[in-house]
N, C-alpha and C. Protein backbone atom coordinates (compact mmCIF):
# COMPACT_ATOMS: atom_id res chain seq x y z
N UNK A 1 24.27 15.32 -34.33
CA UNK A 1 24.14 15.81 -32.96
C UNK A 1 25.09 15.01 -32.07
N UNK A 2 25.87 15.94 -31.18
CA UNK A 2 26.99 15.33 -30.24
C UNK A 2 26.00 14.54 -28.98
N UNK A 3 26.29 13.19 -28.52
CA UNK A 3 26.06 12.69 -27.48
C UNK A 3 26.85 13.43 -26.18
N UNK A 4 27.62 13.81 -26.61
CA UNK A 4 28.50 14.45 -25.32
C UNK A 4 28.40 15.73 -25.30
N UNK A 5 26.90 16.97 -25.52
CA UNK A 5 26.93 17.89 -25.19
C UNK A 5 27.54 18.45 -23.90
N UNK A 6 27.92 19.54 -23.79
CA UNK A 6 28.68 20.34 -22.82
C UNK A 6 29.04 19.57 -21.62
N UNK A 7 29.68 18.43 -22.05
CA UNK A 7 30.25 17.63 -21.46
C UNK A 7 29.34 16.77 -20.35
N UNK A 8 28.78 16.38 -20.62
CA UNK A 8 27.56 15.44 -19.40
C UNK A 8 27.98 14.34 -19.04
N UNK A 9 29.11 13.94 -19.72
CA UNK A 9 29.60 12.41 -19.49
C UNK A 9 30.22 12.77 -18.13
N UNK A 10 30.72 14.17 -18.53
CA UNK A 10 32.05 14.60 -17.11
C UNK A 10 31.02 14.63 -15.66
N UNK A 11 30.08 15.35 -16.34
CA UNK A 11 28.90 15.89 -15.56
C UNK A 11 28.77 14.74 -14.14
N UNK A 12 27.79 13.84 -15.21
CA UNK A 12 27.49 12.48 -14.66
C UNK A 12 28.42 11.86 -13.79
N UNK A 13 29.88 11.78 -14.19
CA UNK A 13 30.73 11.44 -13.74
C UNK A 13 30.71 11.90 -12.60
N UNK A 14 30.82 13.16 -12.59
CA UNK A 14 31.43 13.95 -11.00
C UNK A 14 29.84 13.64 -9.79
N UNK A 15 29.04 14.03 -10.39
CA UNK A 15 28.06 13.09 -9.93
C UNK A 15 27.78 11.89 -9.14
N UNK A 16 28.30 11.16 -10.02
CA UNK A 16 28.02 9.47 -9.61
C UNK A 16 28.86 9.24 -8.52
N UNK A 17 30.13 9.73 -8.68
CA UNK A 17 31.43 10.12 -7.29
C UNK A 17 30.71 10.36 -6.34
N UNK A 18 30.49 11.72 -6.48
CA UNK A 18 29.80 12.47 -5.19
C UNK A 18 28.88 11.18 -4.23
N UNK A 19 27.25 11.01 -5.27
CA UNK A 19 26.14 10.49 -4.94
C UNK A 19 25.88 8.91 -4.63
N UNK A 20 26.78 8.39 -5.46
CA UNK A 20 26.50 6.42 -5.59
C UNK A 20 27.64 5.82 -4.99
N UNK A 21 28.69 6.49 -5.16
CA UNK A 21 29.99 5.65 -4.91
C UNK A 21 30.58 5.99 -3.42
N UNK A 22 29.99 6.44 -2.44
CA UNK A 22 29.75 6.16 -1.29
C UNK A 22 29.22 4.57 -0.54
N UNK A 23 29.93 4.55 0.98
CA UNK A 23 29.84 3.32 0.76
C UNK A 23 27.99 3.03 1.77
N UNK A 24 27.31 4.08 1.86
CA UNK A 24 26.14 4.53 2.67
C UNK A 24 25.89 4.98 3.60
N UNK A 25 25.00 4.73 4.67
CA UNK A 25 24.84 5.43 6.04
C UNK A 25 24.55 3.72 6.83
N UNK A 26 24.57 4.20 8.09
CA UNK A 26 24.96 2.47 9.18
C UNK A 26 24.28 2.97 10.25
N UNK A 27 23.07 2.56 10.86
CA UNK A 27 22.68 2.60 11.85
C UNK A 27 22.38 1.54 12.91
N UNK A 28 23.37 1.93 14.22
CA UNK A 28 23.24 0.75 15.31
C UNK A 28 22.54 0.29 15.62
N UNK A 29 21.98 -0.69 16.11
CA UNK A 29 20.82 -1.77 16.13
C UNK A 29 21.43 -2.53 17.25
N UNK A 30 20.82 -2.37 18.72
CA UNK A 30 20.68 -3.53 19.46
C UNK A 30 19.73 -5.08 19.69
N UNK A 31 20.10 -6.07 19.55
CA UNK A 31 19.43 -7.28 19.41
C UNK A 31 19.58 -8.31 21.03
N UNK A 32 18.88 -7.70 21.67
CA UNK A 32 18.87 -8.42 22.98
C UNK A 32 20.25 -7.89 23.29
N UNK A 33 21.62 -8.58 23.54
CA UNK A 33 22.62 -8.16 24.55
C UNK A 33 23.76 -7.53 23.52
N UNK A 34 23.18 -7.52 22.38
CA UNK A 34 24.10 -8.06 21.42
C UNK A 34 24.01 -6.63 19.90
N UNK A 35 25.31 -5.65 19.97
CA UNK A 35 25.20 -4.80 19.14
C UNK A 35 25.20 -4.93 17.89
N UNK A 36 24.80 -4.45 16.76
CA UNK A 36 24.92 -4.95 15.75
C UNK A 36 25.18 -3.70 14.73
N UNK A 37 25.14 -3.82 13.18
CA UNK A 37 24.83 -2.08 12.33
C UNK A 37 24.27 -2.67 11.04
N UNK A 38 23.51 -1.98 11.24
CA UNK A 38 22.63 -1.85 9.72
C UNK A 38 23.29 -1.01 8.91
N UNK A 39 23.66 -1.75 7.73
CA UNK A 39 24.41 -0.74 6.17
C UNK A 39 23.52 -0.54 5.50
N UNK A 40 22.95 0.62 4.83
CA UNK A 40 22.29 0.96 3.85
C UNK A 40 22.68 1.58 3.25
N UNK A 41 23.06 1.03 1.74
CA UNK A 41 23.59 1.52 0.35
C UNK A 41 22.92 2.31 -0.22
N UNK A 42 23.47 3.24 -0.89
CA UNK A 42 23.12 4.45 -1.84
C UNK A 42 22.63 3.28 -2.77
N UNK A 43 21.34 3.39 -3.50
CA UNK A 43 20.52 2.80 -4.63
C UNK A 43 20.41 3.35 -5.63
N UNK A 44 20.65 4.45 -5.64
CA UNK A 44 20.08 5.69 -7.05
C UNK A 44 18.80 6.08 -7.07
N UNK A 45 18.38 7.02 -8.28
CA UNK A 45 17.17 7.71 -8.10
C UNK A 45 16.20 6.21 -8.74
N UNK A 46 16.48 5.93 -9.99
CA UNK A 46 15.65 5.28 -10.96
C UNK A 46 14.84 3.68 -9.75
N UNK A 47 16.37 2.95 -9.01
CA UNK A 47 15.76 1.93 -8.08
C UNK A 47 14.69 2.55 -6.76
N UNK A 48 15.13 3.76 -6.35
CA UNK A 48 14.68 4.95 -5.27
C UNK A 48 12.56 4.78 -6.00
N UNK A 49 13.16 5.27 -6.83
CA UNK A 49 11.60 5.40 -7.44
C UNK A 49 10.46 4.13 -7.59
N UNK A 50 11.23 3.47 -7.97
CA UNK A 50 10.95 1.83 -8.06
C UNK A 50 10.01 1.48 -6.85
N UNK A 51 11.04 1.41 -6.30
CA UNK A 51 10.45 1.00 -4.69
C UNK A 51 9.45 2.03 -3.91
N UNK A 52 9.24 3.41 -4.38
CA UNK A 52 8.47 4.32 -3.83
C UNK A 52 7.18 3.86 -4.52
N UNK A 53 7.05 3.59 -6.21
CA UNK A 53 5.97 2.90 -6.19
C UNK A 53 5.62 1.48 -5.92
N UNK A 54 6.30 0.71 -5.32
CA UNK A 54 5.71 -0.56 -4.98
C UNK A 54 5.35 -0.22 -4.04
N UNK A 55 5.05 0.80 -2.93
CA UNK A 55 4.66 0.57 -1.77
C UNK A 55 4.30 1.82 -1.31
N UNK A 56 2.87 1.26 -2.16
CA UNK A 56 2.07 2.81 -1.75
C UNK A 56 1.71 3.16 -0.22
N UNK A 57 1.43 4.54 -0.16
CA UNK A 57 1.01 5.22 1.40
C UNK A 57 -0.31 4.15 1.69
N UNK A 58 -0.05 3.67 3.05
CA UNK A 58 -1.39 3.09 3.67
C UNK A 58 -2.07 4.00 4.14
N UNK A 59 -3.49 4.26 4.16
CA UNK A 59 -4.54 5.36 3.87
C UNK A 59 -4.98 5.75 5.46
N UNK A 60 -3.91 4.95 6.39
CA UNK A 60 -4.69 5.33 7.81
C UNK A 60 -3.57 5.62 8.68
N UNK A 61 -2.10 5.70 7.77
CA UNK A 61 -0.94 5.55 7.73
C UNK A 61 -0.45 7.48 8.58
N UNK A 62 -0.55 8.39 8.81
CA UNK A 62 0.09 9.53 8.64
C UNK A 62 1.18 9.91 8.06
N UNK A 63 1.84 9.20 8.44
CA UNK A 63 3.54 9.33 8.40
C UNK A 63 3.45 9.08 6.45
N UNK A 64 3.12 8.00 6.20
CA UNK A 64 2.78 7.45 4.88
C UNK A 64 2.37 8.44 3.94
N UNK A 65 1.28 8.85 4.39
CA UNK A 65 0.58 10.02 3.54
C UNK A 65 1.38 11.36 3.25
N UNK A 66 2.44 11.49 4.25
CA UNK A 66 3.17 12.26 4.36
C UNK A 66 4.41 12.26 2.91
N UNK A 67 5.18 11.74 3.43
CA UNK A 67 6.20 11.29 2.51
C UNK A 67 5.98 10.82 1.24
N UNK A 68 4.71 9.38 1.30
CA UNK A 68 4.22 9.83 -0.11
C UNK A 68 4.11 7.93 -0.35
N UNK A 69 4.80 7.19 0.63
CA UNK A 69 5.00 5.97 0.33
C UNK A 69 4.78 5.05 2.17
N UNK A 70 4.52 3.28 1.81
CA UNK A 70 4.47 2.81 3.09
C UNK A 70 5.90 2.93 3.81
N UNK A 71 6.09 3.60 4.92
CA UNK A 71 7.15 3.68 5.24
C UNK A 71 7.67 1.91 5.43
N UNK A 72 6.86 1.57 6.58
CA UNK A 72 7.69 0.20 6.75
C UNK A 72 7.44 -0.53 5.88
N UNK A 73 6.84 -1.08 4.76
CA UNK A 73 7.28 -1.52 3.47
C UNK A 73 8.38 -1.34 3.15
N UNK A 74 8.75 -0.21 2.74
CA UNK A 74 9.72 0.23 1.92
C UNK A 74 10.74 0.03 2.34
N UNK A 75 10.89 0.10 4.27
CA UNK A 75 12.07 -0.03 5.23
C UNK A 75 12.47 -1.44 4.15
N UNK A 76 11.59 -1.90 4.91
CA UNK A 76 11.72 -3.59 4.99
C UNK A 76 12.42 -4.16 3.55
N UNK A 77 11.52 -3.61 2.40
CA UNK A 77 12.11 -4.31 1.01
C UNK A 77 13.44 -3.69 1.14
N UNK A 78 13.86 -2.49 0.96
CA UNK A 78 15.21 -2.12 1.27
C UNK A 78 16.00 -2.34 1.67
N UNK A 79 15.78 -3.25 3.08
CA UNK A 79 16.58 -3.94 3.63
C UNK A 79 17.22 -5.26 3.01
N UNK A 80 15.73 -6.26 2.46
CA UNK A 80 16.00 -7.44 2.05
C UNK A 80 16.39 -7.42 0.97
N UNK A 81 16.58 -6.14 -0.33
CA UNK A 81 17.27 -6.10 -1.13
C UNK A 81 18.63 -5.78 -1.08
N UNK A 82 18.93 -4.73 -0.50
CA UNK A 82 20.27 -4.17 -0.12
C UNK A 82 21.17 -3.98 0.89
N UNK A 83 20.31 -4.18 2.14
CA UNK A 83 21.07 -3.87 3.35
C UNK A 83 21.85 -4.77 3.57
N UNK A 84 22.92 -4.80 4.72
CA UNK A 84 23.70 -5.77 5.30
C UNK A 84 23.90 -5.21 6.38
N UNK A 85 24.34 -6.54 7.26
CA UNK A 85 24.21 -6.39 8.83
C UNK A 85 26.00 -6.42 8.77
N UNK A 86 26.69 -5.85 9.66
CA UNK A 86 27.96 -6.09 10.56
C UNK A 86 27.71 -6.29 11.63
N UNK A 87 28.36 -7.43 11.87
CA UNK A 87 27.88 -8.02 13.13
C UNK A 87 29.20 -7.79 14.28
N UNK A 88 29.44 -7.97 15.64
CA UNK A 88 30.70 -7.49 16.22
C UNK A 88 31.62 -7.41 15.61
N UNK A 89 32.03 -8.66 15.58
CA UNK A 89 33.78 -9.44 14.81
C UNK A 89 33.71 -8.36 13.74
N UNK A 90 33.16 -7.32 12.69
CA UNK A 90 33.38 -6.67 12.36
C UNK A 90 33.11 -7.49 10.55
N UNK A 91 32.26 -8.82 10.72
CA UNK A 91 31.84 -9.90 9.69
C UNK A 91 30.99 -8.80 9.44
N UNK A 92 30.68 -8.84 7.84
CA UNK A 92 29.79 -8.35 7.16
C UNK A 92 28.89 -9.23 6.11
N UNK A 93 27.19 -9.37 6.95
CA UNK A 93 26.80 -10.69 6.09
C UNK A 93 25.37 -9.87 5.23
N UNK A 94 24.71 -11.10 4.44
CA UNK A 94 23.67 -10.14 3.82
C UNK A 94 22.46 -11.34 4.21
N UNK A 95 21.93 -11.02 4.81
CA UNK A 95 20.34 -11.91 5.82
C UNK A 95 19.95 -12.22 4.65
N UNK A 96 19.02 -13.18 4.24
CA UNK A 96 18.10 -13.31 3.48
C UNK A 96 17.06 -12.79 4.10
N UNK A 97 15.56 -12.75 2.94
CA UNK A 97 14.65 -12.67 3.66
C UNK A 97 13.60 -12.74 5.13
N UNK A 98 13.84 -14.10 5.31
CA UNK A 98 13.15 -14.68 6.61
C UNK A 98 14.14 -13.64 7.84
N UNK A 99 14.95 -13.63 7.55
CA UNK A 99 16.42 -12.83 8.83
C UNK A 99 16.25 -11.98 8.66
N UNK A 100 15.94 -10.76 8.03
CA UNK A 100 15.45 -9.54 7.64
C UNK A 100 14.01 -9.64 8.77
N UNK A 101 12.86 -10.29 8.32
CA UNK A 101 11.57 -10.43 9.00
C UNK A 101 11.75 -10.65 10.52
N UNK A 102 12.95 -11.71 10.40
CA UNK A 102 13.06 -11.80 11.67
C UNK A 102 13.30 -10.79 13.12
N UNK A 103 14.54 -10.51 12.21
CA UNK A 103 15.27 -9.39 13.05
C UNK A 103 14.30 -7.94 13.17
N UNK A 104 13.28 -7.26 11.83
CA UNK A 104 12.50 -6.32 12.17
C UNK A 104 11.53 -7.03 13.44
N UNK A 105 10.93 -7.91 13.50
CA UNK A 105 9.50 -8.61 14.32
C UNK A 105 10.56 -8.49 15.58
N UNK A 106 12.17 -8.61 16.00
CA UNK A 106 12.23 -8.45 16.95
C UNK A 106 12.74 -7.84 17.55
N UNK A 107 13.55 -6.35 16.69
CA UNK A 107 14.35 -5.20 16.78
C UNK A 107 12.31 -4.10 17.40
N UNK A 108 11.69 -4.35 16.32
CA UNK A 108 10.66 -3.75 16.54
C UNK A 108 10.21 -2.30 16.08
N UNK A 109 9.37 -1.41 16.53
CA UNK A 109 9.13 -0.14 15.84
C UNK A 109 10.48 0.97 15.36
N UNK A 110 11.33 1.35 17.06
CA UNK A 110 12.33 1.99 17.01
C UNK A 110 13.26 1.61 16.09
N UNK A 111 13.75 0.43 15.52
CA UNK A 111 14.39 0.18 14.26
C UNK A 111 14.03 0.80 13.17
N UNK A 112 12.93 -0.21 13.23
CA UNK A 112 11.96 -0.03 11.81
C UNK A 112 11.78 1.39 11.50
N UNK A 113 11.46 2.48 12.04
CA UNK A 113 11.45 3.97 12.31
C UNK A 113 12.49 4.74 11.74
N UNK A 114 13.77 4.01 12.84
CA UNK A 114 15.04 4.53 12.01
C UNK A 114 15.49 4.36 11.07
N UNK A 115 15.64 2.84 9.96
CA UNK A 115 16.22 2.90 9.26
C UNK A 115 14.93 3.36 8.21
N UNK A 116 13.69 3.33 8.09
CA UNK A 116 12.60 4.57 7.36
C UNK A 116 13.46 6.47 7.59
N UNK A 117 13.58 6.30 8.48
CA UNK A 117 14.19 7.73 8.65
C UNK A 117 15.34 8.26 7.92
N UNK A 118 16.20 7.24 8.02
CA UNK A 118 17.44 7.15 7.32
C UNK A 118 17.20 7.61 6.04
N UNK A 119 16.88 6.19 5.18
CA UNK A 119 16.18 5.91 3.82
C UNK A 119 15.75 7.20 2.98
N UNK A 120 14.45 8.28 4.46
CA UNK A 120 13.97 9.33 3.71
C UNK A 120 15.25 10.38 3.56
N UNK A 121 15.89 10.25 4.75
CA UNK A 121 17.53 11.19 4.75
C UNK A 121 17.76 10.82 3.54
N UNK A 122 18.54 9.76 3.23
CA UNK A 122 19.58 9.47 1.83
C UNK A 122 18.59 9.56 0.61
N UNK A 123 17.30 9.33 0.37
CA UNK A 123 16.97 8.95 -0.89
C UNK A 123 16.51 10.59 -1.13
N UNK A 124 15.33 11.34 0.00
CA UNK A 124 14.56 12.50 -0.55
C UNK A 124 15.17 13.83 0.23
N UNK A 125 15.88 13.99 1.36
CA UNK A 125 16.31 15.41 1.82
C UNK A 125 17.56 15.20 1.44
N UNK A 126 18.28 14.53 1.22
CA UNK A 126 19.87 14.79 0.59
C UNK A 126 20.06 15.36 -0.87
N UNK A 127 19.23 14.51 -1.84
CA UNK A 127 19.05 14.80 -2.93
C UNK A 127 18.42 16.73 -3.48
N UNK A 128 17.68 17.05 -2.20
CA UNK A 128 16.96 18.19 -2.35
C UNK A 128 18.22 19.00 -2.00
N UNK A 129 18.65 18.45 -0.66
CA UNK A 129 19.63 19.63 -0.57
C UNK A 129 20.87 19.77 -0.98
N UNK A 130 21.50 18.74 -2.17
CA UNK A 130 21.88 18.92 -3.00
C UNK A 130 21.25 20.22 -4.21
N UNK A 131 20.47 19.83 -4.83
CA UNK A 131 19.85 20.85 -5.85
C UNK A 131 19.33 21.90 -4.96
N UNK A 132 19.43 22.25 -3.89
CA UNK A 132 19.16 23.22 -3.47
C UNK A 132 20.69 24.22 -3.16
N UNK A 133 21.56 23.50 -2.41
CA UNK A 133 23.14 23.97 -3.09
C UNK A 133 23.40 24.52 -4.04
N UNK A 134 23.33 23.41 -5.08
CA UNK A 134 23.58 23.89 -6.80
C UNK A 134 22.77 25.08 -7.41
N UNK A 135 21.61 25.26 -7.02
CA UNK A 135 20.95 26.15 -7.17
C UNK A 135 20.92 27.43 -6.92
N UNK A 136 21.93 27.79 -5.05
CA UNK A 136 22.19 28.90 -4.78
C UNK A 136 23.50 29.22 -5.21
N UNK A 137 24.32 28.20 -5.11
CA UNK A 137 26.02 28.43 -6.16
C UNK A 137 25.52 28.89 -7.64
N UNK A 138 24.94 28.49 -8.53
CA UNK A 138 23.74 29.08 -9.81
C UNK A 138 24.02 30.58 -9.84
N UNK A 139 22.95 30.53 -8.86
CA UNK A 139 22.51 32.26 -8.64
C UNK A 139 23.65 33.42 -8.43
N UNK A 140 24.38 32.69 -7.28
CA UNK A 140 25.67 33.41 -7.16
C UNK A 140 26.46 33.64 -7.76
N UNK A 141 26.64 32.44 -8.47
CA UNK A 141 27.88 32.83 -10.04
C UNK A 141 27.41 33.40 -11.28
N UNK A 142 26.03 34.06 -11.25
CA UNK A 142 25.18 34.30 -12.40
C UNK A 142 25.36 36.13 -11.77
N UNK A 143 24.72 36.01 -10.95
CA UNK A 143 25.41 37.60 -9.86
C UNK A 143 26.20 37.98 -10.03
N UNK A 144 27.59 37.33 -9.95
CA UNK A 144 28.66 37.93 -10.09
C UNK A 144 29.05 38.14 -11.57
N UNK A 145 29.08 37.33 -12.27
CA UNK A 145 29.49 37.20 -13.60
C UNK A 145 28.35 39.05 -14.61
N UNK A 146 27.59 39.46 -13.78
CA UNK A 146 26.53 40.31 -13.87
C UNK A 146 26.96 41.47 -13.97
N UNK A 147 27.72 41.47 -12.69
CA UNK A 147 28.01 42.66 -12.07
C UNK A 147 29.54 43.21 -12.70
């Protein structure tokens, strides 16, 4: 049996281009007088998942129950695993933990909100509306090829 059925290596390939090898989404963040941007990296599905179960929906949560996971958990580990701040000068640093805590306890909800918002953008409605694309290009070239 071929490992490289109908070509999946290519598959994957064109894929991984598209989906991982982006450099993410950046949302502005003011800190008292002082502008700043939050980078958040494309993670993949398998780390995506990871982190959806470490941080289950809190049960009094809405938003939580919704989506399926603690939102600000998840913000938060996301951040202290992957994010990075650009700061003016156009320096790009990576906070440790405590600077992560810090900066959410004093950026506050509207952060914390957005980059949850983000997160659900890049990890669960991009991905859908991807396969939801592929799905109607599918149909269409299955139509025509029909007719």
């Amino acid at each position: 049996m071929s490992t490289s059925a109908f070509g999946l290596d290519a598959i994957l390939d064109a894929a991984a281009e598209e989906v991982l090898d982006k450099p993410g989404e950046t949302i502005g963040v003011t800190i008292g007088a002082t502008e700043i941007t939050v980078e958040l990296p494309y993670i993949g599905g398998i780390r995506w998942s990871d982190l959806v179960a470490a941080n289950p929906p809190r049960s009094n949560a809405t938003g939580d129950l919704v989506v399926g996971y603690n939102e600000t958990g998840l913000a938060l580990e996301y951040a202290k695993r992957w994010g990075i701040l650009i700061q003016p000068d156009g320096e790009r640093v990576k906070p440790d933990g405590e600077q992560w805590n810090r900066l959410f306890n004093v950026a506050g909800a509207p952060v914390i909100n957005s980059i949850a918002l983000t997160l659900y953008v890049m990890n669960v409605q991009m991905p859908m509306d991807r396969a939801s694309a592929a799905g109607k290009d599918s149909s269409a070239s299955s139509k025509t090829a029909r007719a």
